[in-house]
Protein backbone atom coordinates (compact mmCIF):
# COMPACT_ATOMS: atom_id res chain seq x y z
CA UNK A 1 139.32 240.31 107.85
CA UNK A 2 137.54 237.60 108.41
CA UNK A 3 135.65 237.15 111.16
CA UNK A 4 136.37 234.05 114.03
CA UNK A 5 133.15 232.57 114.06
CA UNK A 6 132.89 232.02 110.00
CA UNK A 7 136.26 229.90 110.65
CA UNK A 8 135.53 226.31 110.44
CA UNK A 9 136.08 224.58 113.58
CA UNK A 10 138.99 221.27 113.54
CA UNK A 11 137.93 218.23 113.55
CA UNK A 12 140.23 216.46 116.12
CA UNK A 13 139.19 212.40 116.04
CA UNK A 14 139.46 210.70 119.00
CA UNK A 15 140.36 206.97 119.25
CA UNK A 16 137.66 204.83 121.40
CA UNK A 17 138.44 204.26 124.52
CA UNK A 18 139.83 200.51 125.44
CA UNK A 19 136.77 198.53 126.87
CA UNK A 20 137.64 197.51 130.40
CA UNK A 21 135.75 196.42 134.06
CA UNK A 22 133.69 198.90 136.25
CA UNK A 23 136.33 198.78 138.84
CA UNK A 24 134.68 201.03 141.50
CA UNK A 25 136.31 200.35 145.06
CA UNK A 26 140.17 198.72 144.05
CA UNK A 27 141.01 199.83 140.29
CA UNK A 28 144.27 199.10 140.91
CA UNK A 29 143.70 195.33 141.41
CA UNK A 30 140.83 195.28 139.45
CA UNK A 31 143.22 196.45 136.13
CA UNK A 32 145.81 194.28 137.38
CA UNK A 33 143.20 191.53 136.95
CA UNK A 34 141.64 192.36 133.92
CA UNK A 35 145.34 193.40 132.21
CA UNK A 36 146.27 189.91 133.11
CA UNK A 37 143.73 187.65 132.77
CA UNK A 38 141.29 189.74 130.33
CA UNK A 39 138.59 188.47 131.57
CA UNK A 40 135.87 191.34 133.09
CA UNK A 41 133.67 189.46 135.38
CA UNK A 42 137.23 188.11 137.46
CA UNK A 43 138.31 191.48 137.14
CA UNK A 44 134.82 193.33 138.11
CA UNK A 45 134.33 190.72 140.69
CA UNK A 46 138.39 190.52 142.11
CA UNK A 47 137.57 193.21 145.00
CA UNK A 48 134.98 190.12 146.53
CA UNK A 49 136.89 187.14 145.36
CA UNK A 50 140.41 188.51 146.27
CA UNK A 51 140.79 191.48 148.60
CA UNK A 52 137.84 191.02 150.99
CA UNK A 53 138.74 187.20 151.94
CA UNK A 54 142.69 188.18 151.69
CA UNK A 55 141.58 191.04 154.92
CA UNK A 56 139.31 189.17 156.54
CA UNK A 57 141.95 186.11 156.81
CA UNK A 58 144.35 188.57 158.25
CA UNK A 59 142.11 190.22 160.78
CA UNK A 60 141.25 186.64 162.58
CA UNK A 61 145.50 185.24 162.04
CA UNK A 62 146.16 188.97 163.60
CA UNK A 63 143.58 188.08 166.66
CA UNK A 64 144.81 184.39 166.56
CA UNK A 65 148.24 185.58 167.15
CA UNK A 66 147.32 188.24 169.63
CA UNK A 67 145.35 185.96 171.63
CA UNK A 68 148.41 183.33 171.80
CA UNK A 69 150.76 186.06 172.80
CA UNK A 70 148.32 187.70 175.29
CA UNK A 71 147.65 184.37 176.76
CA UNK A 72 151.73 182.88 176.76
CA UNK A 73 152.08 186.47 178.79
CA UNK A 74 149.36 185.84 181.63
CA UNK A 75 150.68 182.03 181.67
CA UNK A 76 154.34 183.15 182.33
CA UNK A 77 153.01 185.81 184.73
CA UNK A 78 150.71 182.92 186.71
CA UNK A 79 154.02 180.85 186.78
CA UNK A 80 156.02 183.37 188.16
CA UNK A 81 153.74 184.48 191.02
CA UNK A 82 153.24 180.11 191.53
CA UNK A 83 156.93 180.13 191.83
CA UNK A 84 157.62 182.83 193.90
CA UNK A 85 154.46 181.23 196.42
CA UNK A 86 156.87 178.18 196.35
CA UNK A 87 160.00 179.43 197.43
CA UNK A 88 158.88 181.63 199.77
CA UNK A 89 159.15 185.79 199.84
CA UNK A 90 161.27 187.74 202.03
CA UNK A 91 158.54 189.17 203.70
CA UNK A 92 157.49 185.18 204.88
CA UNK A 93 161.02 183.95 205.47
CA UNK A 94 160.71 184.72 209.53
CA UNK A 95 157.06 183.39 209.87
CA UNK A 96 157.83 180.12 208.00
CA UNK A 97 161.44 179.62 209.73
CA UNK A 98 158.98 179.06 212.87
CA UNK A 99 156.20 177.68 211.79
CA UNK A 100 157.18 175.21 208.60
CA UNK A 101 153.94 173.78 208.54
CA UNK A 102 151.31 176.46 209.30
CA UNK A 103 152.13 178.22 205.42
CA UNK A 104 151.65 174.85 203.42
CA UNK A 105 147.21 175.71 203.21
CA UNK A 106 148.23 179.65 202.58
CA UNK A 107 150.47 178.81 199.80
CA UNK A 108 148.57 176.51 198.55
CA UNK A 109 145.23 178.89 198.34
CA UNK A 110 147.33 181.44 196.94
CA UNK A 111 148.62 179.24 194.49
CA UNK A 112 144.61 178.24 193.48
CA UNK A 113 144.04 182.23 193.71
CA UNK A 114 146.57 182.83 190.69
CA UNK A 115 145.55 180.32 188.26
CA UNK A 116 141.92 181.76 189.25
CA UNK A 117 142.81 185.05 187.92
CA UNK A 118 145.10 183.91 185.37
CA UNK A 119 141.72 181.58 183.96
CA UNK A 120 139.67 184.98 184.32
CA UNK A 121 142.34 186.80 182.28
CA UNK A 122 142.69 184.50 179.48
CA UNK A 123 138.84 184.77 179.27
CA UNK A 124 138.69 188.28 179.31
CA UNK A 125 141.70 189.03 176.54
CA UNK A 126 139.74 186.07 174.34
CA UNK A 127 136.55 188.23 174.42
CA UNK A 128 138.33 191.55 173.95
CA UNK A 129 140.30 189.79 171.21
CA UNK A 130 137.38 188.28 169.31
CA UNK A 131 135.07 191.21 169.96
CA UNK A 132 137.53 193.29 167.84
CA UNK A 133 138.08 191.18 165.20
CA UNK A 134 134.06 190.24 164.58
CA UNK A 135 133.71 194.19 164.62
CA UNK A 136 136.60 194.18 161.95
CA UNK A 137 135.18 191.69 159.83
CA UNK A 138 131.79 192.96 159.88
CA UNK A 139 133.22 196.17 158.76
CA UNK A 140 134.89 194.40 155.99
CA UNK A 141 131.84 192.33 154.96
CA UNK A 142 130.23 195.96 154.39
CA UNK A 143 128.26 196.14 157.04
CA UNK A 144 127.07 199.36 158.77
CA UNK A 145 128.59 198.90 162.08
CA UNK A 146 127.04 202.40 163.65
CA UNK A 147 123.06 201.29 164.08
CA UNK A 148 125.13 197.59 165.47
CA UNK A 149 126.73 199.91 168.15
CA UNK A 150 123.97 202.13 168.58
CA UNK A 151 121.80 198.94 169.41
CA UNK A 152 124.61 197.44 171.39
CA UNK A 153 124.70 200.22 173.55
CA UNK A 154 121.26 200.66 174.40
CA UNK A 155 121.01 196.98 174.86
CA UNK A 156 124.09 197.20 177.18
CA UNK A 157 122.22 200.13 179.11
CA UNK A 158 119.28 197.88 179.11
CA UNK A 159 120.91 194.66 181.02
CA UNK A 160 123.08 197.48 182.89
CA UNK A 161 119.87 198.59 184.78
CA UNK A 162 118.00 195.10 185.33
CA UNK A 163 121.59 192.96 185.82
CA UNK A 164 123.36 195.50 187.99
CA UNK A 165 123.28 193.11 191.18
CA UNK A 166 124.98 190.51 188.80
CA UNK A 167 127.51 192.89 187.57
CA UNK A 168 127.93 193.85 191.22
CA UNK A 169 128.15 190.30 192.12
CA UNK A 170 131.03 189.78 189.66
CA UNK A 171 132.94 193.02 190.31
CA UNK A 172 133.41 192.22 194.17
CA UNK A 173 133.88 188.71 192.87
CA UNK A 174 136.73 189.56 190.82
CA UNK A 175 138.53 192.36 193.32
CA UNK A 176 138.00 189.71 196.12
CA UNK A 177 140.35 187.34 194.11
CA UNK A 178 142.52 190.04 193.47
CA UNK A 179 142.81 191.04 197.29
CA UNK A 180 143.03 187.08 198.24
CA UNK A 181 140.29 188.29 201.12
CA UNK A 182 139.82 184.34 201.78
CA UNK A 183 139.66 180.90 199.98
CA UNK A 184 138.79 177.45 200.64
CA UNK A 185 139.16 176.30 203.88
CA UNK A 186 139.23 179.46 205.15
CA UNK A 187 137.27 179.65 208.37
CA UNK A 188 135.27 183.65 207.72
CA UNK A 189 132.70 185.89 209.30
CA UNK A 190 130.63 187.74 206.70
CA UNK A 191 127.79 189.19 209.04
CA UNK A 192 125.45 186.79 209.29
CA UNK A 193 127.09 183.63 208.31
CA UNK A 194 130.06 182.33 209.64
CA UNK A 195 131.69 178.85 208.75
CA UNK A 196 134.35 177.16 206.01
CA UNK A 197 134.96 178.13 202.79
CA UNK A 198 133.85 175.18 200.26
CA UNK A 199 133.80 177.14 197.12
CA UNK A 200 134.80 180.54 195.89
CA UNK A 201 133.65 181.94 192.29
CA UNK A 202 132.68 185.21 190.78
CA UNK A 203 129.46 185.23 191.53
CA UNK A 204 128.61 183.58 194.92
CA UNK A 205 130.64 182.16 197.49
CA UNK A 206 129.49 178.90 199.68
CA UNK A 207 129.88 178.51 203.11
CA UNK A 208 129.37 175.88 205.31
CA UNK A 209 129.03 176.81 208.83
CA UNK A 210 128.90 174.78 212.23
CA UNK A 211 125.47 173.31 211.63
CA UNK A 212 126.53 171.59 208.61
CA UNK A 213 124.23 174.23 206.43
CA UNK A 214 125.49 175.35 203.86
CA UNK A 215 125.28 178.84 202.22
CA UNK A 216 125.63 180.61 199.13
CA UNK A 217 126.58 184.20 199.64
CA UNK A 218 126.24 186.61 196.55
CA UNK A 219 129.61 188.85 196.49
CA UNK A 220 127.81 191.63 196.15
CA UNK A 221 126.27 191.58 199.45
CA UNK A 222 129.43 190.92 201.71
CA UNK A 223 129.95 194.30 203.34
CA UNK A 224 132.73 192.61 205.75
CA UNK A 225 134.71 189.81 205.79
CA UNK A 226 136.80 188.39 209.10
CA UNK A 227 138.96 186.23 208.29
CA UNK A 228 139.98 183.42 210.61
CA UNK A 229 142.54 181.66 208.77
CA UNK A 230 145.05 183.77 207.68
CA UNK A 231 148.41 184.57 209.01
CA UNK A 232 148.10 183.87 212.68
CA UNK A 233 145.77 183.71 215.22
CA UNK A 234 145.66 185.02 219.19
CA UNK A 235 143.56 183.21 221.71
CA UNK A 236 142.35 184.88 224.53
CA UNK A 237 141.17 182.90 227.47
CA UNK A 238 139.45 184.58 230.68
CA UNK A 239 139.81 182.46 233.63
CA UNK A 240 137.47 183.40 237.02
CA UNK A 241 139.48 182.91 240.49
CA UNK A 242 137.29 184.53 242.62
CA UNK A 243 138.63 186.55 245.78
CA UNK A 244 141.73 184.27 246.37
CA UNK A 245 144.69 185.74 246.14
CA UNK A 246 145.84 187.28 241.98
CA UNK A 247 149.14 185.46 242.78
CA UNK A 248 148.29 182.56 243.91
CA UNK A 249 146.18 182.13 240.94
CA UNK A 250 148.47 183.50 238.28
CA UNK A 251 151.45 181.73 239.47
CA UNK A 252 149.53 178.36 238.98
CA UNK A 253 148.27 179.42 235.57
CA UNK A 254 152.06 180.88 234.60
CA UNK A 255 153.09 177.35 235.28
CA UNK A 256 150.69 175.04 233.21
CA UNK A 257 150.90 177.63 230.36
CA UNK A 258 154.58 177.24 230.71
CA UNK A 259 154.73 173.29 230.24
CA UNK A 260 152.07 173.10 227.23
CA UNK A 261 154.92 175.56 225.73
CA UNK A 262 156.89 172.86 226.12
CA UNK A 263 155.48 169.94 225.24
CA UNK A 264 156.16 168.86 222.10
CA UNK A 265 152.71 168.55 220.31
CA UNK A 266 152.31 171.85 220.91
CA UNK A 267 155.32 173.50 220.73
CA UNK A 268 155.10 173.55 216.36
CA UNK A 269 151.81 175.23 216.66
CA UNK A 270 152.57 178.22 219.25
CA UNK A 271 154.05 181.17 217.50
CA UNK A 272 154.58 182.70 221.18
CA UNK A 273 154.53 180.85 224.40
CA UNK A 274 151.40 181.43 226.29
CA UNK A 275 151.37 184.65 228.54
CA UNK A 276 149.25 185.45 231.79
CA UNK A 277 148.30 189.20 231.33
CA UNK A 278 146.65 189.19 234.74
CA UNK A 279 143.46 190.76 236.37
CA UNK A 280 141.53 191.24 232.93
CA UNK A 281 138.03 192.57 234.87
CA UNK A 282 136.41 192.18 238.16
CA UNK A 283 132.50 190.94 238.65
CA UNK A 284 130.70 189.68 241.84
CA UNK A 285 131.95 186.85 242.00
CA UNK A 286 135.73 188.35 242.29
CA UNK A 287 139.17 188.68 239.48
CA UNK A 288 139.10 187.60 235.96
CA UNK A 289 142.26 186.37 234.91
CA UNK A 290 143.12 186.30 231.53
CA UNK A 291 145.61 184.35 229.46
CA UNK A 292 146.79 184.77 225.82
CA UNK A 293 148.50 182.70 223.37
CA UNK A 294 149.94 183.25 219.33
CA UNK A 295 149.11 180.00 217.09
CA UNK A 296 148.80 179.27 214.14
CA UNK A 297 145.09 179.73 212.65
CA UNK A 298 144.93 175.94 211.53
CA UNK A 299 145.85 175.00 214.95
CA UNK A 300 144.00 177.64 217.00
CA UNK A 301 140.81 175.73 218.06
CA UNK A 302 142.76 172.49 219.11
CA UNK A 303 145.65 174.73 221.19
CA UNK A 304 142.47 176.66 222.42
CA UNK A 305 140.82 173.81 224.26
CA UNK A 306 144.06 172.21 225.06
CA UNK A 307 145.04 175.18 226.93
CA UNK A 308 141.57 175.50 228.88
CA UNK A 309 142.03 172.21 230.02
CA UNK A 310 145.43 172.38 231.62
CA UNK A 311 144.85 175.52 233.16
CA UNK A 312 141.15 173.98 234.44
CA UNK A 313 143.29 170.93 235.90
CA UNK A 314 146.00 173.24 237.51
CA UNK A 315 143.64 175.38 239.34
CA UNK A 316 141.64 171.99 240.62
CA UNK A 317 144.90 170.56 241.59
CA UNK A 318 146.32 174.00 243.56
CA UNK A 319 142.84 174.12 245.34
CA UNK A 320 141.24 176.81 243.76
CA UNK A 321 138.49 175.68 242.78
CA UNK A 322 137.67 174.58 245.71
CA UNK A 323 137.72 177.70 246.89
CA UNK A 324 135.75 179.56 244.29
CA UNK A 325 132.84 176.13 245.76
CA UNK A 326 133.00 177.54 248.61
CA UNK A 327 132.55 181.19 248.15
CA UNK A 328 129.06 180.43 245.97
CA UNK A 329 128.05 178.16 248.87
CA UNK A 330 124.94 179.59 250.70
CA UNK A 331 124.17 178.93 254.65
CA UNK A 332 120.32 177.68 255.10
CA UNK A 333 119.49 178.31 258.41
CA UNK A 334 117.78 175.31 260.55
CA UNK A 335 114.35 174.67 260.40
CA UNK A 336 111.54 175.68 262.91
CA UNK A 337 109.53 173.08 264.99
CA UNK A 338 106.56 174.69 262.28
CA UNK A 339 108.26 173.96 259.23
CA UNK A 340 109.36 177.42 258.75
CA UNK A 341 113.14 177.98 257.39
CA UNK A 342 113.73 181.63 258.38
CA UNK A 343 112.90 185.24 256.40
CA UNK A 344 113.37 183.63 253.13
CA UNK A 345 110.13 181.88 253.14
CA UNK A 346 109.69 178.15 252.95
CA UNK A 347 112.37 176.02 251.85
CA UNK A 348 114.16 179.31 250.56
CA UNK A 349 117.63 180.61 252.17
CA UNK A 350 117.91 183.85 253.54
């Protein structure tokens, strides 16, 4: 019996293998090449020359596209919110059936408000857009996108801490637009400042108030805003008639209230006809009577005086203020043979 390992061992040949590329990362494409062509440096060098500019082109058409659709959305959005500012909402239909001209400034600043946002939008999908694809084609190019991120981040935390009153500033900026708090022209009260709207941005708003100075308010520091110009306004007039009689006095006001109502220069402006409320408070020198009026906002300062003027002139024409004259008058007793005027000392009244 002879023994396995005294067997000679079979000599298999094996044929050499076909010389080809080093096709590491794509040996699919990179055979394809080299079967093809047969050429080993277009084959070896097909993964840089062919796939990588191939993905990159279709990562930026991809954010080219997505950007155009993105912004065709926010433009047909903006268009349909303009539209619908145009024709008018339900909710507006009553206000501007009495008042056609008092809307035209609202609509209009609403109208400036949407293509506002719709401008911020568009920005804001380009950068999330672009930001993507750079990150995309970075990762193509082969580079290591986790220190970039780690950096990124701790440069983000960085500006977070020394820029937070700008990103404050913006965020307010950017829910004021979306809450349409006020706009240009708008006549506002933010604390310590109060005046016109000129401009309104992200950032800062400027207002120019009574003076003629004009300020520039960060967003970030409004705490309150009162707004004088939208919707409609209520003016509240206090008129003193002393001790004559409430109805005597109201009666005269009732009627020049009543005719500025209906006058026509006035009549477009008044949302309600003026109303006499009556005794509003009493002081030492007697009743406070106190008128009201709805306008609208544009109109409210020019119906205001108009209004204080007609009721001055009614109570000068009914004798009234005559009477109040008369009740402030004080009595200065004769004077004495030694120049003395009485207990109130010299030249005083007593």
């Amino acid at each position: 019996m002879t023994s396995p390992l005294a067997m000679p061992l079979e000599q298999t040949p094996s044929p050499s293998p076909k010389p080809g590329p080093s096709c590491v990362k794509v040996s699919d494409v990179c055979q394809i090449v080299y079967e093809q062509t047969n050429v080993k440096w277009l084959a070896e060098s097909s993964y840089w020359v062919l796939v990588k500019p191939l993905s990159i082109l279709l990562i930026l058409v991809v954010a080219f596209l997505a950007r155009a659709i993105i912004h065709r959305a926010i433009d047909r959005l903006i268009k349909h919110t303009v539209s619908e500012n145009e024709q008018g909402g339900s909710l507006l239909r009553p206000l501007r059936n009495r008042l056609p001209n008092a809307l035209a400034l609202p609509i209009e600043r609403r109208n400036q408000r949407a293509r506002a946002l719709g401008s911020v939008l568009r920005s804001i999908a380009s950068a999330v857009v672009f930001t993507i694809a750079t990150m995309l084609v970075l990762g193509e190019v082969g580079l290591n996108l986790g220190p970039l991120l780690a950096s990124a981040g701790i440069a983000g935390l960085a500006i977070g801490f020394g820029a937070q009153n700008l990103v404050k500033d913006f965020i307010a900026g950017l829910f004021m637009l979306l809450e349409d708090q006020y706009g240009v022209g708008d006549v506002v009260d933010v604390g310590e400042t109060i005046g016109t709207v000129e401009a309104v941005g992200l950032r800062i708003t400027t207002i120019r108030d009574g003076a003629g100075v004009v300020w520039y308010v960060r967003n970030g520091e409004i705490i309150r805003v009162g707004n004088k110009s939208q919707g409609w306004a209520v003016i509240n007039i206090d008129v003193p008639v002393g001790f004559v009689s409430v109805d005597q006095a109201s009666a005269v006001l009732r009627d020049a209230a009543a005719a500025m109502a209906e006058d026509p220069d006035y009549a477009e402006d008044l949302i309600d006809p003026p109303t006499v409320l009556g005794v509003e408070q009493l002081t030492a020198d007697g009743a406070v009577v106190r008128t009201t009026v709805k306008t609208s906002t544009e109109a409210q300062w020019r119906v205001g005086r108009e209004l204080r003027r007609r009721l001055t002139e009614a109570l000068e024409r009914a004798g009234i203020t005559a009477q109040l004259t008369a009740a402030r008058m004080f009595i200065r007793p004769p004077a004495e043979p030694n120049g003395d005027t009485g207990t109130g000392g010299p030249g005083g009244p007593t």
